[in-house]
PDB file of N, CA and C in Angstrom:
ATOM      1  N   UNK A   1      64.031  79.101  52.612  1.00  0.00           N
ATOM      2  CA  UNK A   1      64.530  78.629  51.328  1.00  0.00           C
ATOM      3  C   UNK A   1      63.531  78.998  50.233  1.00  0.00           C
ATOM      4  N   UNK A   2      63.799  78.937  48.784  1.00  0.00           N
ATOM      5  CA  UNK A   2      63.176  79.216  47.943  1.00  0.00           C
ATOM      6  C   UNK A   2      63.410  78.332  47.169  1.00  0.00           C
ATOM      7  N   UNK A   3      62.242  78.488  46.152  1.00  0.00           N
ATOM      8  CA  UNK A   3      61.907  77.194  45.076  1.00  0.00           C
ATOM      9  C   UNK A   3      63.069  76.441  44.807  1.00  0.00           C
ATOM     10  N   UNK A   4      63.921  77.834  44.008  1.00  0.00           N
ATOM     11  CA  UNK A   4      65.242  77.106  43.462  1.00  0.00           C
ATOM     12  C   UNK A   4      66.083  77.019  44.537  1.00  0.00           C
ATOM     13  N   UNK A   5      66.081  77.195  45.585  1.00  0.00           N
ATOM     14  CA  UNK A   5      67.069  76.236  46.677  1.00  0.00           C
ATOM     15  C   UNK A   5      66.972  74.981  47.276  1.00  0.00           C
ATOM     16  N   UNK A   6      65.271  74.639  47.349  1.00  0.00           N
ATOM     17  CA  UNK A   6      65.021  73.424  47.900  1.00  0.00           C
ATOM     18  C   UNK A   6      65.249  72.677  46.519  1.00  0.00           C
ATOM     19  N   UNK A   7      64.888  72.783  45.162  1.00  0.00           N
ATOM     20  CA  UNK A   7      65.021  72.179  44.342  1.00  0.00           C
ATOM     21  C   UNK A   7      66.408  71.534  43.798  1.00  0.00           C
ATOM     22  N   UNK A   8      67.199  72.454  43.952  1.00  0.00           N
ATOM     23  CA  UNK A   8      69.025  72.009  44.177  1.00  0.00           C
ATOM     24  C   UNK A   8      68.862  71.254  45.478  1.00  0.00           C
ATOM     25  N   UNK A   9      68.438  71.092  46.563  1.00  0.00           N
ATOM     26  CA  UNK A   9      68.763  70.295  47.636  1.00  0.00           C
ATOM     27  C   UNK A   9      68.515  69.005  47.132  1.00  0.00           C
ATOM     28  N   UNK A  10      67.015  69.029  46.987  1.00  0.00           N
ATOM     29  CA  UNK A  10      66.123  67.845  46.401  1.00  0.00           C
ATOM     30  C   UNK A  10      66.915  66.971  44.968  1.00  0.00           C
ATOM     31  N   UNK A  11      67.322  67.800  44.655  1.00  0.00           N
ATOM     32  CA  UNK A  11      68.489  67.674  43.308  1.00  0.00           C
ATOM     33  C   UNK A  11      69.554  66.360  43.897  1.00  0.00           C
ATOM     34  N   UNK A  12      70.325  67.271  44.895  1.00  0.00           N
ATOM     35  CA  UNK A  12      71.468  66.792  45.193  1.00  0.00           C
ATOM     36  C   UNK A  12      71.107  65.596  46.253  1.00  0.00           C
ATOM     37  N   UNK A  13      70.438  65.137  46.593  1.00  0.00           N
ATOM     38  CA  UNK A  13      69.506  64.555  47.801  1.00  0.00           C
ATOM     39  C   UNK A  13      69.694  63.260  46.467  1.00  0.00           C
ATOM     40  N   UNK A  14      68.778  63.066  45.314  1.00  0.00           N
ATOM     41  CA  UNK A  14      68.629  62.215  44.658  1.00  0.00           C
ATOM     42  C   UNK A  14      69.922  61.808  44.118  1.00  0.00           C
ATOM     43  N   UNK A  15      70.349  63.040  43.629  1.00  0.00           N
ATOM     44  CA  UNK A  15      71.932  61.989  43.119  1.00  0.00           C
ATOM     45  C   UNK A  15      73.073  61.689  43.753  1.00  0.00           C
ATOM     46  N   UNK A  16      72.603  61.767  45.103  1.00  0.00           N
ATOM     47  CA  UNK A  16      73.357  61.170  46.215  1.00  0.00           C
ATOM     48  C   UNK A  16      72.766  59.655  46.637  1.00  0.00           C
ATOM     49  N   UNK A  17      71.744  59.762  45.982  1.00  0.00           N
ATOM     50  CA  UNK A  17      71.122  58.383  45.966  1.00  0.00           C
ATOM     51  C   UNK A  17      70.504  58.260  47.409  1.00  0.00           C
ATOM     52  N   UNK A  18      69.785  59.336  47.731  1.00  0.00           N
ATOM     53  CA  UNK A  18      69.362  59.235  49.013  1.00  0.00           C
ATOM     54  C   UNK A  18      67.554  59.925  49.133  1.00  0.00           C
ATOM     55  N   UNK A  19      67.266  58.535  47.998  1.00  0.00           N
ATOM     56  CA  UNK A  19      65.633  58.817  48.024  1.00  0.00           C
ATOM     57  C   UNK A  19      64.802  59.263  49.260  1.00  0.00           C
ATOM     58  N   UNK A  20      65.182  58.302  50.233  1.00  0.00           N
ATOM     59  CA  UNK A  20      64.269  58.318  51.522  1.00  0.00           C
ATOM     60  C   UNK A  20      64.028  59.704  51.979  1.00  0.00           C
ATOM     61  N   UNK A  21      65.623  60.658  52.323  1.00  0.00           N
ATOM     62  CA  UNK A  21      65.634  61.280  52.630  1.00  0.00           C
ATOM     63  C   UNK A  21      65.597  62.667  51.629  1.00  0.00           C
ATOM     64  N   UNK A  22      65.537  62.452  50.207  1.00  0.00           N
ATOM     65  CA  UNK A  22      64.781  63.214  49.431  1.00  0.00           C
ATOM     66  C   UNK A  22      62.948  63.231  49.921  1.00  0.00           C
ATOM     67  N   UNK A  23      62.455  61.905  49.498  1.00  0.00           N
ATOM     68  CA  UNK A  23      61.029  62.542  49.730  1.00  0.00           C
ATOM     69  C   UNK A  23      60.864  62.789  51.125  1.00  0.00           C
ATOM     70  N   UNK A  24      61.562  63.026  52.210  1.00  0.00           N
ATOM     71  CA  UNK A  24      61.047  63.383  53.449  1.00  0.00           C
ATOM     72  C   UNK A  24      61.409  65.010  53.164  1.00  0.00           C
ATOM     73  N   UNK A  25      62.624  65.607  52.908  1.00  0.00           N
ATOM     74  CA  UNK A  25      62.731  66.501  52.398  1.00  0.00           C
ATOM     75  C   UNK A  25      61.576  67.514  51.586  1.00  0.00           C
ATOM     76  N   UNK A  26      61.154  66.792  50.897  1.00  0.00           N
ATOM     77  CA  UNK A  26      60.284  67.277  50.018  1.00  0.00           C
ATOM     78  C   UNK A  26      58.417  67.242  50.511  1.00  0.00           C
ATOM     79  N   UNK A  27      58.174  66.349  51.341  1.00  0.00           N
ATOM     80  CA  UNK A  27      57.330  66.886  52.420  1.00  0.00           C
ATOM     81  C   UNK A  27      57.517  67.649  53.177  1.00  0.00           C
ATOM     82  N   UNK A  28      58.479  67.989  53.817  1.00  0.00           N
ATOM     83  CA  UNK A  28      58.849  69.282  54.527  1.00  0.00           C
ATOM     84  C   UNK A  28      58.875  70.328  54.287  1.00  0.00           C
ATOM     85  N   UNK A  29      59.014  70.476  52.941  1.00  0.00           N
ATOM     86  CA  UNK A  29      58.823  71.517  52.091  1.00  0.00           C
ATOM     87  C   UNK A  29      57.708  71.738  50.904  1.00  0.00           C
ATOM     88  N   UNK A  30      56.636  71.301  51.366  1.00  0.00           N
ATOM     89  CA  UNK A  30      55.885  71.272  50.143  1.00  0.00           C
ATOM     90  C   UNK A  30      54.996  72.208  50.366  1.00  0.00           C
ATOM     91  N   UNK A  31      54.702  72.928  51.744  1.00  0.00           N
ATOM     92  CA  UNK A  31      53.991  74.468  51.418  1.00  0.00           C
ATOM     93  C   UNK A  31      54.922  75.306  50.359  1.00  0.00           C
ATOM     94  N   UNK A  32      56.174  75.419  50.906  1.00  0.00           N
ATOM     95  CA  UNK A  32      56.953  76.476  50.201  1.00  0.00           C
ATOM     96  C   UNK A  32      57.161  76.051  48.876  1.00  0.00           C
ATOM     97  N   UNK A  33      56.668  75.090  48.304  1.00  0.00           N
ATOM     98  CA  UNK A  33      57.081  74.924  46.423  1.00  0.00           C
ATOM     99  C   UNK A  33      55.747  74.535  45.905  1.00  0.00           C
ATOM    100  N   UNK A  34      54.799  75.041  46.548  1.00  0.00           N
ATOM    101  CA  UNK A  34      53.462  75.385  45.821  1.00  0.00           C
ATOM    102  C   UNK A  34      52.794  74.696  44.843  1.00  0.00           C
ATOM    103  N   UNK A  35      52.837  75.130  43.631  1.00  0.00           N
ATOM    104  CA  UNK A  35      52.704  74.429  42.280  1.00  0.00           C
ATOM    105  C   UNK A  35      53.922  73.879  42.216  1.00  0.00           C
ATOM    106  N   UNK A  36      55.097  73.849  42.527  1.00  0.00           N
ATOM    107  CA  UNK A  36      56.190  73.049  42.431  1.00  0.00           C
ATOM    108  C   UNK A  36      56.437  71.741  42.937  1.00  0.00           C
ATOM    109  N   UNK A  37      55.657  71.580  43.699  1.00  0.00           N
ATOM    110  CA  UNK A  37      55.096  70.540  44.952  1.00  0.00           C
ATOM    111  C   UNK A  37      54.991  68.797  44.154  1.00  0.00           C
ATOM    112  N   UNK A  38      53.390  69.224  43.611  1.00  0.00           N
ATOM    113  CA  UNK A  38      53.297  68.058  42.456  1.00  0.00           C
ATOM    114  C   UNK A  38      54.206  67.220  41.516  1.00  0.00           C
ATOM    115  N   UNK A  39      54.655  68.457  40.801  1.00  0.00           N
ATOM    116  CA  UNK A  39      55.643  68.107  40.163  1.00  0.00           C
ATOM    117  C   UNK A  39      57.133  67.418  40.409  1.00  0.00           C
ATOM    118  N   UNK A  40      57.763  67.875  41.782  1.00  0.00           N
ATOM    119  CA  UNK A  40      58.717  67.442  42.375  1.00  0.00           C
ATOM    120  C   UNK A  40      58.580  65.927  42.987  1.00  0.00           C
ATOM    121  N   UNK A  41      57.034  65.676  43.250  1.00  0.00           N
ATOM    122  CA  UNK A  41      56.758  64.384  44.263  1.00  0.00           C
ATOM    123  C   UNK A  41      56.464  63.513  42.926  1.00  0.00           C
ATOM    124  N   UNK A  42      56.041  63.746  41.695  1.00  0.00           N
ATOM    125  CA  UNK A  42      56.203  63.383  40.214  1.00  0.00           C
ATOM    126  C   UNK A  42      57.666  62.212  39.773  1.00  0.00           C
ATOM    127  N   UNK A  43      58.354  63.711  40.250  1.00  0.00           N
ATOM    128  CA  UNK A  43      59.745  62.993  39.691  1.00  0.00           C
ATOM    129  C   UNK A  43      60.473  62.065  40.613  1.00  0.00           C
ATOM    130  N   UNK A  44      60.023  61.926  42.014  1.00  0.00           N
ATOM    131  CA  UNK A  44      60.771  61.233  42.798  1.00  0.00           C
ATOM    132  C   UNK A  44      60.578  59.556  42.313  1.00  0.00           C
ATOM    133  N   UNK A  45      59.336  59.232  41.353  1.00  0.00           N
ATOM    134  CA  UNK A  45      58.685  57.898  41.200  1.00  0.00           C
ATOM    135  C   UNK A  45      59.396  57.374  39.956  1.00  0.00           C
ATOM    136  N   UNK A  46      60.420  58.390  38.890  1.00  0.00           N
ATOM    137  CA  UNK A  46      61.396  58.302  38.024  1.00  0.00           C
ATOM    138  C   UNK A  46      62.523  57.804  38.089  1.00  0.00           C
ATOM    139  N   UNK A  47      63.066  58.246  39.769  1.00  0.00           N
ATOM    140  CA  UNK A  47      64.438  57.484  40.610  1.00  0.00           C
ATOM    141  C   UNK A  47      65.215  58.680  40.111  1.00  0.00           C
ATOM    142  N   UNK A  48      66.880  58.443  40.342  1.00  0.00           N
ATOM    143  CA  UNK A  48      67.647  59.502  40.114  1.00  0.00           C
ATOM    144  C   UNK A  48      67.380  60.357  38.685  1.00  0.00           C
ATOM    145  N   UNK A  49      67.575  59.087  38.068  1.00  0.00           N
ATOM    146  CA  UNK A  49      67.512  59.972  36.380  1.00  0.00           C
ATOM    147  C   UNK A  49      66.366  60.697  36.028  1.00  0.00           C
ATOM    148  N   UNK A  50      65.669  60.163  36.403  1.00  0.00           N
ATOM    149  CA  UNK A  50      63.918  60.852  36.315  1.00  0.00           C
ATOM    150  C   UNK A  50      64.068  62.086  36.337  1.00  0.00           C
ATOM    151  N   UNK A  51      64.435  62.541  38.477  1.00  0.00           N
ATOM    152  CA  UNK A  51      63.911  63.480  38.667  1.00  0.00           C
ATOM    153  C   UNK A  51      65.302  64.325  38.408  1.00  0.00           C
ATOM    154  N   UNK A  52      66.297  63.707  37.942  1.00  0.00           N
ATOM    155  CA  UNK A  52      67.757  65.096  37.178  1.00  0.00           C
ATOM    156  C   UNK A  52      66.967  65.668  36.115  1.00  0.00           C
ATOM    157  N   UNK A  53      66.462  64.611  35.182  1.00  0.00           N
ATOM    158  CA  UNK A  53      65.592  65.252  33.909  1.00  0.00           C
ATOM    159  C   UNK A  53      65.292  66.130  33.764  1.00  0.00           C
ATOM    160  N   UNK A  54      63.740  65.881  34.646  1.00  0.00           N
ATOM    161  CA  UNK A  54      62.640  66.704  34.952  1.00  0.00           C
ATOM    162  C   UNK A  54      62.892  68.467  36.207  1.00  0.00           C
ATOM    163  N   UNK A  55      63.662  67.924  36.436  1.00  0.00           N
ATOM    164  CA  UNK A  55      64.099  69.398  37.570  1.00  0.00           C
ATOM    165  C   UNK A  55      64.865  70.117  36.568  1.00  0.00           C
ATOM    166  N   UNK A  56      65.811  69.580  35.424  1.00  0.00           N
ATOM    167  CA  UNK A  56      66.258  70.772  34.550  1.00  0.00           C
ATOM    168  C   UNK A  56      65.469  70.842  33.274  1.00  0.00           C
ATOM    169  N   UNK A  57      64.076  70.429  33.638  1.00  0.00           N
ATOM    170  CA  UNK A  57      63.443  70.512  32.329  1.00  0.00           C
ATOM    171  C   UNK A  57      62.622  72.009  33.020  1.00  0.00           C
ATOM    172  N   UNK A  58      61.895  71.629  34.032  1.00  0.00           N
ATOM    173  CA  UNK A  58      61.212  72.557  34.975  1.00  0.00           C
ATOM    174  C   UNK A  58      62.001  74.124  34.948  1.00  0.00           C
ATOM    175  N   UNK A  59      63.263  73.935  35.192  1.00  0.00           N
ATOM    176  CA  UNK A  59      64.289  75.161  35.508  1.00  0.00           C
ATOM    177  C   UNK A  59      64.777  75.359  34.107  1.00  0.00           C
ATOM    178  N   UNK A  60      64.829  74.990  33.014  1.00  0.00           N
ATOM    179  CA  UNK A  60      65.600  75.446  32.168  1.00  0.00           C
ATOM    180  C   UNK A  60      67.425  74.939  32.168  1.00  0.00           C
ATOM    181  N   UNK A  61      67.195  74.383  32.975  1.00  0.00           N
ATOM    182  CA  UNK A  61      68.803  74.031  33.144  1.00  0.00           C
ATOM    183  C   UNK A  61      69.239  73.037  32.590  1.00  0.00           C
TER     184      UNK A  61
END
């Protein structure tokens, strides 16, 4: 997977309302999103709205 694929997962993970298994997700993947890493484990402490924000602030979307 790549940045922007785990980040749509991680995306859809939260607004499924399925924190737990967002941040386990997102340890699993935190070699592969690098500097993206921080930032993603950032927004999980925001809750859904937080990290919708911040992931289309990050992406431009």
């Amino acid at each position: 997977m790549n940045k922007d694929e785990i980040m749509d997962k991680l995306k859809g993970l939260v607004g499924d309302g399925k924190m737990d298994d967002a941040k386990q997700f997102l340890e699993d993947h935190k070699d592969d999103l690098g500097d993206y890493y921080d930032k993603a484990k950032d927004m999980l402490g925001g809750g859904a709205e937080g990290i919708m924000d911040k992931i289309k602030g990050i992406f431009g979307k």
